[in-house]
Every structure is written in C-alpha cells, then in structure tokens.
PDB file of N, CA and C in Angstrom:
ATOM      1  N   UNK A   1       1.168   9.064   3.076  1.00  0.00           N
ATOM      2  CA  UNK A   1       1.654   7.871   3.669  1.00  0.00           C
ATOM      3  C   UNK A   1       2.194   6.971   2.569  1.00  0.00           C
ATOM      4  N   UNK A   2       3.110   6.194   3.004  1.00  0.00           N
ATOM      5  CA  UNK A   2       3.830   5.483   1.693  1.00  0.00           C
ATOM      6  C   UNK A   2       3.735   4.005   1.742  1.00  0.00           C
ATOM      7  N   UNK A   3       3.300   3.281   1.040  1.00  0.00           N
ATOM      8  CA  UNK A   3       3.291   2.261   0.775  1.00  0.00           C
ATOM      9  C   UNK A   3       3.859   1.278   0.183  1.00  0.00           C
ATOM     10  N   UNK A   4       3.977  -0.034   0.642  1.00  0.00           N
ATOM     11  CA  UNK A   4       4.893  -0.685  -0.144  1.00  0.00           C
ATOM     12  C   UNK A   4       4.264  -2.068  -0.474  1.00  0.00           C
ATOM     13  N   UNK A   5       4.393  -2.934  -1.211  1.00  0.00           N
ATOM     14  CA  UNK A   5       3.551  -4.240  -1.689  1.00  0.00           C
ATOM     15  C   UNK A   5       4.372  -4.897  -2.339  1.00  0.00           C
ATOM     16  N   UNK A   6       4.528  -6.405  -1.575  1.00  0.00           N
ATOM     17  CA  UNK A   6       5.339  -7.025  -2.361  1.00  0.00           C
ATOM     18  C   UNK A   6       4.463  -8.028  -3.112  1.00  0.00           C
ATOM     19  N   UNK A   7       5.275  -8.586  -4.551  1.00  0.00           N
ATOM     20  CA  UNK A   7       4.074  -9.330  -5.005  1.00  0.00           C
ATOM     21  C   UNK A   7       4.649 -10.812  -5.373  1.00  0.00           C
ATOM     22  N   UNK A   8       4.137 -12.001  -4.981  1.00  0.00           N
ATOM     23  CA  UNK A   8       4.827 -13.174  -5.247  1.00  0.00           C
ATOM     24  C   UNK A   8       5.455 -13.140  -6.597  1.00  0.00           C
ATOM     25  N   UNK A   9       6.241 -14.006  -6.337  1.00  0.00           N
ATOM     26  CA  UNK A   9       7.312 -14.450  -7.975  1.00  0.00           C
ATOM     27  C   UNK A   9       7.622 -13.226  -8.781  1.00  0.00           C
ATOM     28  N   UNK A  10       7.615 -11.809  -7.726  1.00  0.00           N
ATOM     29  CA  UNK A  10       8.211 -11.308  -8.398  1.00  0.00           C
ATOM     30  C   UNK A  10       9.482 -10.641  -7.897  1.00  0.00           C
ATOM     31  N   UNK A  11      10.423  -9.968  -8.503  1.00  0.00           N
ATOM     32  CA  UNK A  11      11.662  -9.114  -8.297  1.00  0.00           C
ATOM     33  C   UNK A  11      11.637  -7.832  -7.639  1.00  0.00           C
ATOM     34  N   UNK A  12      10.308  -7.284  -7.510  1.00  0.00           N
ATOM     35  CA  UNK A  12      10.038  -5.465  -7.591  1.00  0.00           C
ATOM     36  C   UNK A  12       9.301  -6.172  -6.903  1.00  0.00           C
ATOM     37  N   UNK A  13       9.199  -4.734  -5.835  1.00  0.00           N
ATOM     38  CA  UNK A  13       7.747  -3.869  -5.005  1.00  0.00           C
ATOM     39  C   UNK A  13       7.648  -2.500  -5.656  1.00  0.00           C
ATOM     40  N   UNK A  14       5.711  -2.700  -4.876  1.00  0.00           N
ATOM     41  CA  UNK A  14       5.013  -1.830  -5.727  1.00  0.00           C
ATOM     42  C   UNK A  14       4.805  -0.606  -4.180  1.00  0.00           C
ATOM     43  N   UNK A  15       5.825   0.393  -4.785  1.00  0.00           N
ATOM     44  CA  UNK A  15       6.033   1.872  -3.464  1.00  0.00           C
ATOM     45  C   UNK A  15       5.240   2.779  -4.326  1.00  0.00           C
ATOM     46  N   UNK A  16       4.489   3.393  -3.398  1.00  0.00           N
ATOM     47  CA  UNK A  16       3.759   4.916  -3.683  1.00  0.00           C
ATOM     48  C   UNK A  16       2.841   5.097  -2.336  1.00  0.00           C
ATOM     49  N   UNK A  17       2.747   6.868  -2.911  1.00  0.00           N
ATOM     50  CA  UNK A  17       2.154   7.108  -1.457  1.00  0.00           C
ATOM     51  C   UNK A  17       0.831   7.761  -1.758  1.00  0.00           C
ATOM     52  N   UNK A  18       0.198   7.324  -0.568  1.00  0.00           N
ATOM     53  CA  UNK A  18      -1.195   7.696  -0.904  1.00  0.00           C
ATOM     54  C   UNK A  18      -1.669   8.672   0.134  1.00  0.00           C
ATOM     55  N   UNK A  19      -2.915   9.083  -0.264  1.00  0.00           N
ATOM     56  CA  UNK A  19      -3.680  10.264   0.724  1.00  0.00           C
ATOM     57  C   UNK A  19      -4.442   9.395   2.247  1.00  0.00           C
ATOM     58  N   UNK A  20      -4.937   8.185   1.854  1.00  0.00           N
ATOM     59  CA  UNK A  20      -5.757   7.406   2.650  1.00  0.00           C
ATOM     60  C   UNK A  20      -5.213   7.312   4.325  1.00  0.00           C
ATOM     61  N   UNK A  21      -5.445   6.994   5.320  1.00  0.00           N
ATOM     62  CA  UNK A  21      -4.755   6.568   6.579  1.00  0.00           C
ATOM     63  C   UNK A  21      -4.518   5.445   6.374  1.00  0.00           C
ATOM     64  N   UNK A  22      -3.741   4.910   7.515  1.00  0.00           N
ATOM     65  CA  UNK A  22      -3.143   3.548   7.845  1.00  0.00           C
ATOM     66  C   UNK A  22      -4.100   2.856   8.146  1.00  0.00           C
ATOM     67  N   UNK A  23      -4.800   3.325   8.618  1.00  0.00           N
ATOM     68  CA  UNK A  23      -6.754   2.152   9.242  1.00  0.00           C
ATOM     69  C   UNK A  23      -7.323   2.233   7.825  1.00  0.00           C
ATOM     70  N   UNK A  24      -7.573   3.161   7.160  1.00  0.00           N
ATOM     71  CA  UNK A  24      -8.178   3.034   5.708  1.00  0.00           C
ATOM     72  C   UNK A  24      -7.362   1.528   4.712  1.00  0.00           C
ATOM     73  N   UNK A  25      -6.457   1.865   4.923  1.00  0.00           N
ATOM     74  CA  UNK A  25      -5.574   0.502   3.795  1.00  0.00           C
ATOM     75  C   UNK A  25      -5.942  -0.494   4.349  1.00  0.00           C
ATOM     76  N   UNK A  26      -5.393  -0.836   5.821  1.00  0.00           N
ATOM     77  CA  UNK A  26      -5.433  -2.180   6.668  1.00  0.00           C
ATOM     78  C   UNK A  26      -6.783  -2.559   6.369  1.00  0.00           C
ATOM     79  N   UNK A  27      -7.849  -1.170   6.666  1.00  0.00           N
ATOM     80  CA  UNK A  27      -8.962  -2.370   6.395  1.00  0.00           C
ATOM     81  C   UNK A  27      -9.750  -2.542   4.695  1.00  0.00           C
ATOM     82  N   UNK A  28      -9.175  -2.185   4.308  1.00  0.00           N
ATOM     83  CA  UNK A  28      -9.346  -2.742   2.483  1.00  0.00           C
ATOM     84  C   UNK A  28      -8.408  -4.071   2.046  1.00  0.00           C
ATOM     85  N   UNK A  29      -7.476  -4.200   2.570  1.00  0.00           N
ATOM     86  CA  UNK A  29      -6.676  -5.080   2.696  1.00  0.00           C
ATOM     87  C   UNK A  29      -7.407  -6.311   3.237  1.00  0.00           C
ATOM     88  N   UNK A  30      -7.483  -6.028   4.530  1.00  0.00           N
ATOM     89  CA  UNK A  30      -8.132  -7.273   5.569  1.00  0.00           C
ATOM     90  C   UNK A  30      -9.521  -7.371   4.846  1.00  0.00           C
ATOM     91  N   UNK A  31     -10.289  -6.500   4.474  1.00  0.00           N
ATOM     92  CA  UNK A  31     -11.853  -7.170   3.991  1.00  0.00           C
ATOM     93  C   UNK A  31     -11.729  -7.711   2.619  1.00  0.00           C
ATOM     94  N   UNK A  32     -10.358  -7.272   1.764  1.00  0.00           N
ATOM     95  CA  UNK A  32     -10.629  -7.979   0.542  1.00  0.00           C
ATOM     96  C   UNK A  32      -9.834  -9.610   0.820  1.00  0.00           C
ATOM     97  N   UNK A  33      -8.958  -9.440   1.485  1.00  0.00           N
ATOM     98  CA  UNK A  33      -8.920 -11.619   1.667  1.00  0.00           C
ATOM     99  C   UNK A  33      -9.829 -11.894   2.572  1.00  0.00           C
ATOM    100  N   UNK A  34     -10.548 -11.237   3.665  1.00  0.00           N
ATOM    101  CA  UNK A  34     -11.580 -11.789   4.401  1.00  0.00           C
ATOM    102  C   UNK A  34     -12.543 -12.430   3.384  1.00  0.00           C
ATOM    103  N   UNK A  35     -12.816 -11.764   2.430  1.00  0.00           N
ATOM    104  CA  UNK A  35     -14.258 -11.965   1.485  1.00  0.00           C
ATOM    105  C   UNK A  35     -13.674 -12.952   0.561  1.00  0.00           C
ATOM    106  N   UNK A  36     -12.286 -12.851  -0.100  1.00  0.00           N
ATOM    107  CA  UNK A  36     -11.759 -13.677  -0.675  1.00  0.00           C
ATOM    108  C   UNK A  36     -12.254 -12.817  -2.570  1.00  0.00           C
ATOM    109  N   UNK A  37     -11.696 -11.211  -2.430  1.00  0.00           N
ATOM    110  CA  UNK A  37     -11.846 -10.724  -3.483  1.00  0.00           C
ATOM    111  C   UNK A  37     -10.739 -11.573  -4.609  1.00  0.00           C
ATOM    112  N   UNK A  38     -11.118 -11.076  -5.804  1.00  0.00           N
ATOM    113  CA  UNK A  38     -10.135 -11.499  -6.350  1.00  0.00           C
ATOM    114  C   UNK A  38      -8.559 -10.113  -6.764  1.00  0.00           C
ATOM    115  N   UNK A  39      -9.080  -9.038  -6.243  1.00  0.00           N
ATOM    116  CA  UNK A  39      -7.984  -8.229  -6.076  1.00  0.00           C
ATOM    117  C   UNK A  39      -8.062  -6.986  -4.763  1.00  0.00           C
ATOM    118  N   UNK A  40      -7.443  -6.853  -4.806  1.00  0.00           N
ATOM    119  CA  UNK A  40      -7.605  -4.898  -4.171  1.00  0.00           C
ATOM    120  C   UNK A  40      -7.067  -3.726  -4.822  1.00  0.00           C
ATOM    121  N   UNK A  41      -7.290  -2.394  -4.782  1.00  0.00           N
ATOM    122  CA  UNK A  41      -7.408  -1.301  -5.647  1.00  0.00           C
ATOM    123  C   UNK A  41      -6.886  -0.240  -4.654  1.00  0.00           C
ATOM    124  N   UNK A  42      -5.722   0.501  -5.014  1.00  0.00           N
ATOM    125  CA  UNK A  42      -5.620   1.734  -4.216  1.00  0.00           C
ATOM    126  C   UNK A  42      -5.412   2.449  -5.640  1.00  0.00           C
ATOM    127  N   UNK A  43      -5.393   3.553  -4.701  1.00  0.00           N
ATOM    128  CA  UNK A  43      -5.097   5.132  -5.733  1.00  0.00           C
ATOM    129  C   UNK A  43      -3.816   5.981  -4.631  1.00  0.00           C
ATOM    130  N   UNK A  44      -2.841   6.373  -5.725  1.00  0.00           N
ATOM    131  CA  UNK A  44      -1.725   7.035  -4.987  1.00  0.00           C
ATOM    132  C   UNK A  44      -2.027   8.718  -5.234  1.00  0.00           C
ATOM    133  N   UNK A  45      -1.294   9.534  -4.195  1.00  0.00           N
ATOM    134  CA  UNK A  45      -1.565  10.464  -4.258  1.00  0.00           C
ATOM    135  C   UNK A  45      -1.958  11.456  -5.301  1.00  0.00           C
ATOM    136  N   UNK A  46      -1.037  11.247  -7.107  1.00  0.00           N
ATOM    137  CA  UNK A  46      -1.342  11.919  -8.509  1.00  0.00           C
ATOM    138  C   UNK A  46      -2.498  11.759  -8.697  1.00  0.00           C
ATOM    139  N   UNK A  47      -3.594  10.200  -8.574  1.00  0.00           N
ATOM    140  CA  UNK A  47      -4.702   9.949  -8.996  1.00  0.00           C
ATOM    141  C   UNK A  47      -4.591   8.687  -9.757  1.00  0.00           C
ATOM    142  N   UNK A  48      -3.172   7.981  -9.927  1.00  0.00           N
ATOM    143  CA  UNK A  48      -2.513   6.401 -10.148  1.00  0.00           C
ATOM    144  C   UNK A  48      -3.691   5.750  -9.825  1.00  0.00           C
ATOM    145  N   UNK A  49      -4.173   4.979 -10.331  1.00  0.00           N
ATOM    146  CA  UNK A  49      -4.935   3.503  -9.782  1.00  0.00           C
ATOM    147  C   UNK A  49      -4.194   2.288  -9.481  1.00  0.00           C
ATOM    148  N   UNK A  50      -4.157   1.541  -8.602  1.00  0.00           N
ATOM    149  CA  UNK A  50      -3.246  -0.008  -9.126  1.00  0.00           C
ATOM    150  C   UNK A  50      -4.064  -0.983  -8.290  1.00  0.00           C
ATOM    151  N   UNK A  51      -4.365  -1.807  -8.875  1.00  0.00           N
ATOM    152  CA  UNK A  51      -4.793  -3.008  -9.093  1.00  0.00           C
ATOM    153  C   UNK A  51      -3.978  -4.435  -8.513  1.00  0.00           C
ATOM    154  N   UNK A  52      -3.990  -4.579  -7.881  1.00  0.00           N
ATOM    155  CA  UNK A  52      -2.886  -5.921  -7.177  1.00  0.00           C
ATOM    156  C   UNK A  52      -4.062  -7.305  -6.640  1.00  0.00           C
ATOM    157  N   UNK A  53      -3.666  -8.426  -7.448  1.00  0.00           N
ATOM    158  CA  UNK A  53      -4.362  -9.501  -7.460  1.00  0.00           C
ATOM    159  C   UNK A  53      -4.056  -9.834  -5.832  1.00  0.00           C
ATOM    160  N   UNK A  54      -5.289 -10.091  -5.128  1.00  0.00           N
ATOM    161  CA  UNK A  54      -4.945 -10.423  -3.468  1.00  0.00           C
ATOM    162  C   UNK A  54      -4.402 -11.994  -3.334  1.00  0.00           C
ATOM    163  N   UNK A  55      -4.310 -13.124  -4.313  1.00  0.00           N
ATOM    164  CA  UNK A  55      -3.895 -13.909  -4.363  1.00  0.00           C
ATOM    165  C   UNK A  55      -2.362 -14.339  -4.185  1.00  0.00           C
ATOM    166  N   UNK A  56      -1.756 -12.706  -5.121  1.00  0.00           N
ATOM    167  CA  UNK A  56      -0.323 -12.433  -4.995  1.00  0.00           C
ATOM    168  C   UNK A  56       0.584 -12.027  -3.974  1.00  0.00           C
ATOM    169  N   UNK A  57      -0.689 -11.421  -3.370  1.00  0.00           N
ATOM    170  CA  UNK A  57       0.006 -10.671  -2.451  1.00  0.00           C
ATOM    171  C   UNK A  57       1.181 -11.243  -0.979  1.00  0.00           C
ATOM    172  N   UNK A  58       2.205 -10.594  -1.096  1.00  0.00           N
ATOM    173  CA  UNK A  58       3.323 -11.519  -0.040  1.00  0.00           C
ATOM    174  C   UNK A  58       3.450 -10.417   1.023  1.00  0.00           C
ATOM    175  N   UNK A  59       3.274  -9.129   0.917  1.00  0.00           N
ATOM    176  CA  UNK A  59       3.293  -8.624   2.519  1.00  0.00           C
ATOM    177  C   UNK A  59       2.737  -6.924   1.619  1.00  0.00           C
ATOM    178  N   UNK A  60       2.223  -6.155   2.897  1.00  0.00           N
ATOM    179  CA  UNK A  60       2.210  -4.836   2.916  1.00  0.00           C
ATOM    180  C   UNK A  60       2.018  -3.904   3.423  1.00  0.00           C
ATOM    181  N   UNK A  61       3.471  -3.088   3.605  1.00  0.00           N
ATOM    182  CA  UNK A  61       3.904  -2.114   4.379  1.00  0.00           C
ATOM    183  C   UNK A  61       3.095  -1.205   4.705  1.00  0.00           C
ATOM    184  N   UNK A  62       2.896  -0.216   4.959  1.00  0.00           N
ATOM    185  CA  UNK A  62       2.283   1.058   5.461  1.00  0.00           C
ATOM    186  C   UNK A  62       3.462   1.888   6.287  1.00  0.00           C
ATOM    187  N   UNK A  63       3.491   2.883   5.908  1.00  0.00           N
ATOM    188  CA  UNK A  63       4.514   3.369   6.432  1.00  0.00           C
ATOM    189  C   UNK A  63       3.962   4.559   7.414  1.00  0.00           C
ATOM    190  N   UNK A  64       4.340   5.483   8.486  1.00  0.00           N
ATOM    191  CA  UNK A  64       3.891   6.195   9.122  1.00  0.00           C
ATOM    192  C   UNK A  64       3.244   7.237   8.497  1.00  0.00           C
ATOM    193  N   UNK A  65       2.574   7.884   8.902  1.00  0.00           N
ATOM    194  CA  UNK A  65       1.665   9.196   8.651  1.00  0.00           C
ATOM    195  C   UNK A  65       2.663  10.415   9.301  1.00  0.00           C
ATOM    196  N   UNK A  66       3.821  10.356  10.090  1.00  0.00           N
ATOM    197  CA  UNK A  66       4.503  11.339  10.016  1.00  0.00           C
ATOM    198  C   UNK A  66       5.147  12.256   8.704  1.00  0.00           C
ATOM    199  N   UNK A  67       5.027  13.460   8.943  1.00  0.00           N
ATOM    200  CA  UNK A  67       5.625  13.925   7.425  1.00  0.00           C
ATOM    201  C   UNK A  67       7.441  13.768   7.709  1.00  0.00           C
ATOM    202  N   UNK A  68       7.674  13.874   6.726  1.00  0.00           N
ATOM    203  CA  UNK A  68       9.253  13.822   6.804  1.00  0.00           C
ATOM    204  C   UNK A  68       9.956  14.988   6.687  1.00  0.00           C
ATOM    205  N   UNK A  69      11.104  14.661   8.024  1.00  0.00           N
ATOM    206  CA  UNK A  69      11.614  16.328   7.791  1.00  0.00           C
ATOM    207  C   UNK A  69      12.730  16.744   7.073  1.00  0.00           C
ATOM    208  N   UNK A  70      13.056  17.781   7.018  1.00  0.00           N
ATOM    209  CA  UNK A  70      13.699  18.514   5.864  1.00  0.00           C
ATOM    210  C   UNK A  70      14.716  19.210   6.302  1.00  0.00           C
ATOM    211  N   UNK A  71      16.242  19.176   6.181  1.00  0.00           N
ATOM    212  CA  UNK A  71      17.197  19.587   6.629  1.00  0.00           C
ATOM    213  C   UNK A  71      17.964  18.467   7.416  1.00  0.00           C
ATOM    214  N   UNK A  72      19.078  19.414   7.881  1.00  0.00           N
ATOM    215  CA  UNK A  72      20.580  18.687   8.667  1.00  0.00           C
ATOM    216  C   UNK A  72      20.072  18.222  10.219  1.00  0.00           C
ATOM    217  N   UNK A  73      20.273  17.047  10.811  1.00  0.00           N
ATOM    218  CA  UNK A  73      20.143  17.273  12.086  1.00  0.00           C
ATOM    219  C   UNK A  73      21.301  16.987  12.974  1.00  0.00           C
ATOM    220  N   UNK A  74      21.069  17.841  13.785  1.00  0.00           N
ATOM    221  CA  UNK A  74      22.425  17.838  14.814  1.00  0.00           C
ATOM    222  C   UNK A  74      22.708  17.240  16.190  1.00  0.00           C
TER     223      UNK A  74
END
C-alpha cells in the first residue's frame, strides 16, 4: 500500500509503500495526535524507518490495497 505525507513548510512529500493495512496506519496516526505523541514511525516495505514529527504533519494519504495492474487496457 502506498503512502503519502505531507509535511508543513515544506516543498516534498514523503511517498513509500508499506506492508501494513489501511486500518493499521489510520490507527497509528489517529492514536499518536489523540495522545499528543511527539511523532509517528512507519517502516516501508525494504525495512526504511521514518520518523515524521506529528506536529508537522499537513495530511496523509493511504492509498488502496489493490495491487496494480500490468499491461495495455482496451
């Protein structure tokens, strides 16, 4: 699943895709500003860590769990 994170004051989003579901992110997401962490932590599919201050955070995508297909369509 692919992800996307935008981060205040900045130019770039942060895309990669991870192994986790769409309910797995949403709710690491939602419990770390619920609690008022001072960041959240995913891991992308290689074994990447990233670290994104939840303070920064300006939106984030989740993209479907469909795989993507391959070839011409007609």
């Amino acid at each position: 699943m692919e992800i996307r994170i935008g981060i205040a004051n900045t130019g770039r989003e942060l895309s990669f895709e991870t192994n986790e579901t769409a309910a797995d992110v949403r709710k690491s997401v939602a419990s770390a500003l619920d609690a008022g962490a001072t960041h959240v932590s995913f891991t992308d599919v290689k074994g990447n860590s990233y670290i994104v201050p939840s303070a920064g955070l300006a939106f984030v995508e989740i993209g479907t769990e469909e795989s993507r297909r391959v070839g011409f369509v007609a």
